[in-house]
Protein backbone atom coordinates (compact mmCIF):
# COMPACT_ATOMS: atom_id res chain seq x y z
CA UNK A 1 169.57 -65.36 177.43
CA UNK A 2 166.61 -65.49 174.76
CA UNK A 3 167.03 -69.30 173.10
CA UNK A 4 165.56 -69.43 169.26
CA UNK A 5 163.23 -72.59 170.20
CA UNK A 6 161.08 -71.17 172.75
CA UNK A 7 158.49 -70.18 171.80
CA UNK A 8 157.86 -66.44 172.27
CA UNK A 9 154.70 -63.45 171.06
CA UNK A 10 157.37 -61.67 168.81
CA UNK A 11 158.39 -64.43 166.90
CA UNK A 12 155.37 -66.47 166.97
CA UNK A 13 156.58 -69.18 167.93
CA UNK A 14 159.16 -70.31 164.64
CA UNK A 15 161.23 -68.40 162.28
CA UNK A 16 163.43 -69.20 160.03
CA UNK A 17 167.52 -68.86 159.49
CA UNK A 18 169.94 -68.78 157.41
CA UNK A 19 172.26 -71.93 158.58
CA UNK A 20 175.22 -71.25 160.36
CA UNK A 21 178.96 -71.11 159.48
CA UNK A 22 178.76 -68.64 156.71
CA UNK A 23 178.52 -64.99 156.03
CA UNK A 24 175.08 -64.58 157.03
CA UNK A 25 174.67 -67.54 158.83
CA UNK A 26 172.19 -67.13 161.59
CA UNK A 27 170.55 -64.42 160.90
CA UNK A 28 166.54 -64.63 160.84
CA UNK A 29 165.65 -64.13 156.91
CA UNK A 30 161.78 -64.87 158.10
CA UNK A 31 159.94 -64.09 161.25
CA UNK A 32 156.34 -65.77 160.00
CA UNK A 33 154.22 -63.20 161.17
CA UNK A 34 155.10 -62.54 164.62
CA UNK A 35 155.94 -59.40 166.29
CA UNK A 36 159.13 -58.91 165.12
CA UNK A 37 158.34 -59.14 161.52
CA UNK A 38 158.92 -55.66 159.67
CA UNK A 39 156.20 -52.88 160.70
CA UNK A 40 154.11 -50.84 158.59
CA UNK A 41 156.61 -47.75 159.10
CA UNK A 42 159.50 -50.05 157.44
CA UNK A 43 161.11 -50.59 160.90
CA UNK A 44 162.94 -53.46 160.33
CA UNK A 45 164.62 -55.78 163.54
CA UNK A 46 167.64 -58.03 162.19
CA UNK A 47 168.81 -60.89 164.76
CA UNK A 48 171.55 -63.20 164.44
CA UNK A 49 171.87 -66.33 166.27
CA UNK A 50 174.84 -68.23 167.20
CA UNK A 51 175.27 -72.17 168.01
CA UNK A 52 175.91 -73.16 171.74
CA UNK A 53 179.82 -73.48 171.58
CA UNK A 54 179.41 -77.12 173.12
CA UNK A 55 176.70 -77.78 170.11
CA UNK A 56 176.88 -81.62 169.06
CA UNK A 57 179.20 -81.47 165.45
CA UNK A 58 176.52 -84.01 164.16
CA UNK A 59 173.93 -81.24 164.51
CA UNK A 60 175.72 -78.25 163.46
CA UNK A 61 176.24 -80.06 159.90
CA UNK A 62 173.01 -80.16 159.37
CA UNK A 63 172.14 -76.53 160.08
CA UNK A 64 175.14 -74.74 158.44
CA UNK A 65 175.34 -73.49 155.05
CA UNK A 66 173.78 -71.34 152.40
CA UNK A 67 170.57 -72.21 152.70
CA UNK A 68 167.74 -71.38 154.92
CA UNK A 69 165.89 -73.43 157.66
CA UNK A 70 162.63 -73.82 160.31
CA UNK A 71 163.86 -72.56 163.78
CA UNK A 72 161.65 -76.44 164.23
CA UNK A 73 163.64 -78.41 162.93
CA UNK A 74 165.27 -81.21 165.53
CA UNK A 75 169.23 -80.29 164.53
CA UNK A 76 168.41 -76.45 164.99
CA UNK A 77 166.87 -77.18 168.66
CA UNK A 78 170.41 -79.57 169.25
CA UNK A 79 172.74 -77.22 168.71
CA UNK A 80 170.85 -74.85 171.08
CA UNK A 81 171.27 -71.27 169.45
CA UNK A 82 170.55 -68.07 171.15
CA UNK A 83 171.22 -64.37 170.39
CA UNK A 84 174.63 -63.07 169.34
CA UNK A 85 173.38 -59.62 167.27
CA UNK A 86 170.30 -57.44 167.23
CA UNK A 87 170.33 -54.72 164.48
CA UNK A 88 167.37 -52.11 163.94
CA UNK A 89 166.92 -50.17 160.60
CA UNK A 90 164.94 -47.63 159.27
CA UNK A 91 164.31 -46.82 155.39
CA UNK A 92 165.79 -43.59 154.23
């Protein structure tokens, strides 16, 4: 199972998410440069991670919503996300 907070080559280490418990919560809006960031031939990799389902409630507060958020941050690493999605696109 691939956890958000390790550090990893293809995501350099942080990204950043839109919080959880909303229509796009999760999903990485910002890979900073690593090697899943979009390629030159418009390849783009979506991921969407999920909270543990035994996450702390105190932590998920602070990393749900509309809004979007360091992979860093000390709530994100509580409620222990990992993958739930991967999506790869193409332009037309």
């Amino acid at each position: 199972m691939v956890k958000s907070t390790e550090g990893h080559p293809c995501t350099a280490g942080r990204s950043t998410y839109y919080g959880f418990e909303w229509d796009y919560g999760g999903y990485v809006s910002d890979w900073k440069g690593g090697g899943l960031a979009p390629g030159r031939d418009g390849c783009v990799i979506g991921v969407r991670f999920g909270p543990d389902s035994n996450a702390p409630d105190t932590a998920l507060i602070k990393v749900a919503g509309d809004r979007q958020m360091s992979s860093a941050l000390p709530a994100m690493r509580a409620v222990r996300p990992s993958v739930q999605q991967i999506s790869i696109a193409w332009p037309e």
